[in-house]
Protein backbone atom coordinates (compact mmCIF):
# COMPACT_ATOMS: atom_id res chain seq x y z
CA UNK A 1 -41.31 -35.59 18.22
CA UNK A 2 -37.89 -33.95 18.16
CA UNK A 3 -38.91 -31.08 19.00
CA UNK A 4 -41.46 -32.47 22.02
CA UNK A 5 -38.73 -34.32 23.35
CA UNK A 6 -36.15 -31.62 23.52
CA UNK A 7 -37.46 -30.02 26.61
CA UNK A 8 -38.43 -33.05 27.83
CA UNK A 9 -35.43 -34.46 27.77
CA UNK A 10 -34.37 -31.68 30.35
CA UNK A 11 -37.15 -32.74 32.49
CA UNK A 12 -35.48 -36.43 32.59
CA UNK A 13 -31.80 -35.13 33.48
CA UNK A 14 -33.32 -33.19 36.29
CA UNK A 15 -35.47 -35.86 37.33
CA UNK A 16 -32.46 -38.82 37.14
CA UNK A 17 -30.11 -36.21 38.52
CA UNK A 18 -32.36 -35.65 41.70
CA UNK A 19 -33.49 -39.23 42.24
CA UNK A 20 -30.03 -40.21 44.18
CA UNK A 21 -30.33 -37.31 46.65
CA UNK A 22 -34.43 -37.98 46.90
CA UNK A 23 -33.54 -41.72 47.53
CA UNK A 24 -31.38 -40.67 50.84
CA UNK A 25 -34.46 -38.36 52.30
CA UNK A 26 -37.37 -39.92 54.92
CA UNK A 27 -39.85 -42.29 53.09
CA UNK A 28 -37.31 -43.19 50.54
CA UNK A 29 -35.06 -45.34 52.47
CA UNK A 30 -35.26 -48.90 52.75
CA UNK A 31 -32.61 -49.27 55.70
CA UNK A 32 -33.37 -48.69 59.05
CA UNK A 33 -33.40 -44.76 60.79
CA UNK A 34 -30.18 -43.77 63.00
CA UNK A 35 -27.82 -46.61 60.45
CA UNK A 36 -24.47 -45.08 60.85
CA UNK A 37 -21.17 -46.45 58.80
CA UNK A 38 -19.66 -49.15 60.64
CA UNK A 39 -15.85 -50.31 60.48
CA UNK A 40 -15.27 -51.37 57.02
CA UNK A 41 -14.01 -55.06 57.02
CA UNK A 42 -11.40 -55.89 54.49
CA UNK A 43 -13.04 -56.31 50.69
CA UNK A 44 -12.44 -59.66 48.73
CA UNK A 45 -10.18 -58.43 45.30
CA UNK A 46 -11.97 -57.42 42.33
CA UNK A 47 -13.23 -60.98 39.68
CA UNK A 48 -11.96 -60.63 36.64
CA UNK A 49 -14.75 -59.56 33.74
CA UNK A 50 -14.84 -60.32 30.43
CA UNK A 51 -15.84 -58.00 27.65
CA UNK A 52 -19.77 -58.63 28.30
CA UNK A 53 -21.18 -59.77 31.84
CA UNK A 54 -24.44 -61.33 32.22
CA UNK A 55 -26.20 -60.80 35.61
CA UNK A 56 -29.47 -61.95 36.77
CA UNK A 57 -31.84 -60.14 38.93
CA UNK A 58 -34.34 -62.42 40.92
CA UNK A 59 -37.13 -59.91 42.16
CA UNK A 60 -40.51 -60.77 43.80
CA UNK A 61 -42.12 -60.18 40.19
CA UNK A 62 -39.81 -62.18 38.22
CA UNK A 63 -36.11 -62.65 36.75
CA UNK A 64 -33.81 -59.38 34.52
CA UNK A 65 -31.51 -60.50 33.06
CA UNK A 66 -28.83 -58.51 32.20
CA UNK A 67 -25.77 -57.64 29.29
CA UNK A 68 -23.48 -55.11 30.88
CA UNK A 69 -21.18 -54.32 28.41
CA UNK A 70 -17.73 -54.35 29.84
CA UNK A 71 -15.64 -53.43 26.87
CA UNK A 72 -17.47 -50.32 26.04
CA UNK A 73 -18.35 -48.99 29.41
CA UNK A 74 -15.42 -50.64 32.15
CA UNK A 75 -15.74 -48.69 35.22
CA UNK A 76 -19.04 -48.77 35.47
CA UNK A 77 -19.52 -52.12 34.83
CA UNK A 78 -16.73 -52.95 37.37
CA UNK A 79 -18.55 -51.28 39.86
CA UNK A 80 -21.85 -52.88 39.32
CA UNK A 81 -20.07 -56.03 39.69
CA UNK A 82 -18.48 -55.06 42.50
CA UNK A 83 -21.73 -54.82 44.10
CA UNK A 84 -23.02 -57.91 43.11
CA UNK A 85 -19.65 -59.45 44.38
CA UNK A 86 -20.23 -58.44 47.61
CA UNK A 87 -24.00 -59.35 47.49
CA UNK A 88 -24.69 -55.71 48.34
CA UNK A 89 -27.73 -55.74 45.86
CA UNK A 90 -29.58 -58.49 48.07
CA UNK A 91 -32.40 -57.02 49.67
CA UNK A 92 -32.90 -53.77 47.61
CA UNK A 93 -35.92 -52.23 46.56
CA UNK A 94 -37.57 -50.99 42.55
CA UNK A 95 -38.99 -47.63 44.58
CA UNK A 96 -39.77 -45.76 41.78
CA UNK A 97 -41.77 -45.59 38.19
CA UNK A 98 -41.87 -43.26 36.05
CA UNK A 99 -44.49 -42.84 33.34
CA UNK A 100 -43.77 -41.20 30.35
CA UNK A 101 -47.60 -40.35 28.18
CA UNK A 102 -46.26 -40.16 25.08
CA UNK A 103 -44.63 -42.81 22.48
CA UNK A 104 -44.87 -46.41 22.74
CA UNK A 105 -46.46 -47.82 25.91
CA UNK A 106 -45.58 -48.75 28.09
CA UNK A 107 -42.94 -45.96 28.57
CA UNK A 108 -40.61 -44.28 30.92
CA UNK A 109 -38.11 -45.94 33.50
CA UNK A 110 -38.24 -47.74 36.50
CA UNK A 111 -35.35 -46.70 39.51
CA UNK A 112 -33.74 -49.28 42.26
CA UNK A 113 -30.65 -49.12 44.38
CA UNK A 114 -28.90 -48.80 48.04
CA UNK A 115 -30.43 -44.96 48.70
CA UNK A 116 -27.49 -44.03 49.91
CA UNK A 117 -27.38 -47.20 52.77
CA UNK A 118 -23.89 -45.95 54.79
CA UNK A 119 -22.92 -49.84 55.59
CA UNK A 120 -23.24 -51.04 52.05
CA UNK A 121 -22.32 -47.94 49.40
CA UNK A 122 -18.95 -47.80 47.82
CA UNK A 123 -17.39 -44.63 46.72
CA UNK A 124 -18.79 -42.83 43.83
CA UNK A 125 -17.39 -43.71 40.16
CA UNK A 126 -16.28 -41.90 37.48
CA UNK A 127 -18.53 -40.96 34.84
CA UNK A 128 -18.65 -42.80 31.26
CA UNK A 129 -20.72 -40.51 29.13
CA UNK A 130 -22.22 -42.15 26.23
CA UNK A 131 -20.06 -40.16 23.72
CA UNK A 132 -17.03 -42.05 25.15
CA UNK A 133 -18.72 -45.47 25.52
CA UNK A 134 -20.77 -45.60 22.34
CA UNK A 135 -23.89 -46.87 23.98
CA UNK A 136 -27.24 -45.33 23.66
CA UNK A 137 -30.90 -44.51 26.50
CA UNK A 138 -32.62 -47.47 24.27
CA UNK A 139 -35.46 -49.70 25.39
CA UNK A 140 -34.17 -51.82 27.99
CA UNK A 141 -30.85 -49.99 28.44
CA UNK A 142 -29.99 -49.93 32.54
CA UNK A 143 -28.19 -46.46 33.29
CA UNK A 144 -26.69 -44.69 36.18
CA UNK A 145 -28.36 -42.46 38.91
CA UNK A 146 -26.26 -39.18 39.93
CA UNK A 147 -25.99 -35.74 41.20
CA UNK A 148 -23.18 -34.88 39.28
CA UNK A 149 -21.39 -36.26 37.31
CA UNK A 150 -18.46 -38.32 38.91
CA UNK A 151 -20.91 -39.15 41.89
CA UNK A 152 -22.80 -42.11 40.98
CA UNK A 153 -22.59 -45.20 43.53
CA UNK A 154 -25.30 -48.02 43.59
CA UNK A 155 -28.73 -46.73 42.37
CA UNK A 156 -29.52 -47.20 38.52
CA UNK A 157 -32.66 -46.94 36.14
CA UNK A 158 -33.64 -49.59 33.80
CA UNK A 159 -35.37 -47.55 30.12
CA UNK A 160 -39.21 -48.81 29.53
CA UNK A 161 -38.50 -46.63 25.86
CA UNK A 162 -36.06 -45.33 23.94
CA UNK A 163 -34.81 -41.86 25.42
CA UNK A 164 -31.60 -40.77 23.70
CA UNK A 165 -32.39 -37.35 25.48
CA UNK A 166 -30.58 -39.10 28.24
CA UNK A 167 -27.13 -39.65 26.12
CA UNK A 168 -24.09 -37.30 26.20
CA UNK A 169 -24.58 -33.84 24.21
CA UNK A 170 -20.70 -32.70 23.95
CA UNK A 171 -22.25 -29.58 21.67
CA UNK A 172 -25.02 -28.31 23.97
CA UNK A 173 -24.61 -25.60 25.98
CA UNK A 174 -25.78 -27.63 29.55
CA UNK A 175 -23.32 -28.99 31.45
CA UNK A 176 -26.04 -31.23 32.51
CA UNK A 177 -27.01 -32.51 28.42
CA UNK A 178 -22.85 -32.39 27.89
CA UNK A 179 -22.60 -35.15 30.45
CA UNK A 180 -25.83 -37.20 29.92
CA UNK A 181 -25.87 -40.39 32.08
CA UNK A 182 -23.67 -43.52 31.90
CA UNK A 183 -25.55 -46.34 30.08
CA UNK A 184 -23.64 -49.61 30.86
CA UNK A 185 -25.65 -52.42 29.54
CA UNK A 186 -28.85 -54.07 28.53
CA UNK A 187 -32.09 -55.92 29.51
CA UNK A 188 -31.87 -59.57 27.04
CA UNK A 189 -34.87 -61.42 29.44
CA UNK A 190 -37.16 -60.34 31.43
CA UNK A 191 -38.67 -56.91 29.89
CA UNK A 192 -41.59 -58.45 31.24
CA UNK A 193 -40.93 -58.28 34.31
CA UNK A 194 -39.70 -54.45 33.99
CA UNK A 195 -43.15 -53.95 32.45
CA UNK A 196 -44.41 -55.41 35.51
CA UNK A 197 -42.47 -53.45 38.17
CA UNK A 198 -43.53 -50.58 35.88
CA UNK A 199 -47.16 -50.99 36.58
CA UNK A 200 -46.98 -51.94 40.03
CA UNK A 201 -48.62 -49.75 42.83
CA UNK A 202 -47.50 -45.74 42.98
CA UNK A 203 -48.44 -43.75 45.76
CA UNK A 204 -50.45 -40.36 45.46
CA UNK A 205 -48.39 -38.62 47.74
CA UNK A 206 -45.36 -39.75 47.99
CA UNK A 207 -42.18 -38.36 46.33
CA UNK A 208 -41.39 -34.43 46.27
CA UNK A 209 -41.78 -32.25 42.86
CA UNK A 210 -41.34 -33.97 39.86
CA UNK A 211 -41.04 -37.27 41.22
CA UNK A 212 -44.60 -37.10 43.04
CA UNK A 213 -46.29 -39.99 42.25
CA UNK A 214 -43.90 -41.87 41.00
CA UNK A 215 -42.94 -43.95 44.19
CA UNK A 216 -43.66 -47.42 44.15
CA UNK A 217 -45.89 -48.52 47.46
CA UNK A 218 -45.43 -50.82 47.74
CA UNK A 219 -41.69 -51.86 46.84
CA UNK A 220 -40.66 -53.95 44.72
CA UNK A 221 -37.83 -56.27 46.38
CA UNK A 222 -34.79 -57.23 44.38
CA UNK A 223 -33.98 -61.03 46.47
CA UNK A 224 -30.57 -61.68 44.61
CA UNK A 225 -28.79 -60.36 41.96
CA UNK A 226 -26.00 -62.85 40.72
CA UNK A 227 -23.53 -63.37 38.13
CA UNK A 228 -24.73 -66.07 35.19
CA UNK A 229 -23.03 -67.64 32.97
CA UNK A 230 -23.79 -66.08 29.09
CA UNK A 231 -24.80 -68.26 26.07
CA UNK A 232 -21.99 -69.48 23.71
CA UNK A 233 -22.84 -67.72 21.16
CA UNK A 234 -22.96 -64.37 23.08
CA UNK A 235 -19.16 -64.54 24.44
């Protein structure tokens, strides 16, 4: 498997890497043609987190919930929240699913996220590699879309299986496997309903290279995504 997944796991940076850029290109966008940035209003000040936040994502195929693990992985965690703040998640789309043929089934990732909307994106983040944060590209584990590093803003993958190819690689040789994406938190309900979104509709011929076939037609709609409060025994 180790050594299956080793090229593979190029395949996946390449493919996450791209999807931000393919989200912004016609078919992909879920906002309307011609949106330009408008005059940004003042923005409310930050909510204080504590060390793990626990958001749930109403979507026309169920509820995720989610563990985003503040302590380990802050500033991307802030800026999740600062989306759901601002309710700038309402209204966005699961547009793509990824299959994966080998290991456990089912496998692979499912992608959602502004694509790049002018009115509602913030600006980009720095990056939390997984060799700073600790955390892992486990089943369930929600992770950050890119180009490069430093330029993620509001699209993010949720992990069908475990694919550590995704984590930070200080020794390799790619700048790309160096970096690895920024895991930030967890699925803890609702891996159902990721296994749902999963198997939902792809199109043929949508999507460009890699990611043909792998667009979701249709959408999936995301209706709220809100802050909950977490069990007792869980803060």
């Amino acid at each position: 498997m180790t050594r299956r997944f080793a090229p593979l796991a190029l395949s996946l940076a390449l493919i996450l890497g791209s999807a931000a850029q393919a989200a912004t290109k016609p078919g992909y966008s879920s906002y309307p043609k011609g949106a330009k940035p408008r005059a940004a209003a003042p923005l409310p000040a930050p909510q204080p987190l504590p060390d793990l936040v626990r958001v749930a994502m109403v979507t026309q195929l169920g509820t995720i919930e989610l563990e985003l693990d503040h302590k380990r992985a802050p500033l991307t965690v802030e800026n999740f929240m600062r989306y759901v703040q601002l309710r700038r998640f309402d209204g966005i789309v699961f547009y793509r699913a990824m299959p994966i043929a080998w290991g456990a089934q089912p496998n692979g990732l499912v992608q959602a996220g502004l694509q790049g909307h002018p009115q509602k994106i913030l600006k980009p983040i720095a990056h939390e590699p997984t060799s700073q944060t600790g955390l892992s590209h486990t089943r369930g584990t929600i992770s950050m879309a890119r180009y490069a590093p430093g330029t993620a803003t509001a699209d993010f993958s949720i992990m069908l299986g475990d694919m550590t190819g995704l984590d930070a690689n200080p020794g390799s040789d790619n700048p790309e496997f160096q970096a690895g994406f920024a895991a930030f938190g967890k699925v803890v309900a609702g891996m159902d309903v990721v296994e749902r979104i999963w198997g939902a509709p792809r199109s043929a011929t949508k999507g460009e290279g890699v990611m043909k076939g792998q667009m979701l037609d249709p959408v999936v709609r995301v209706l709220t995504v809100r802050r909950v409060e977490a069990p007792a025994a869980a803060q």
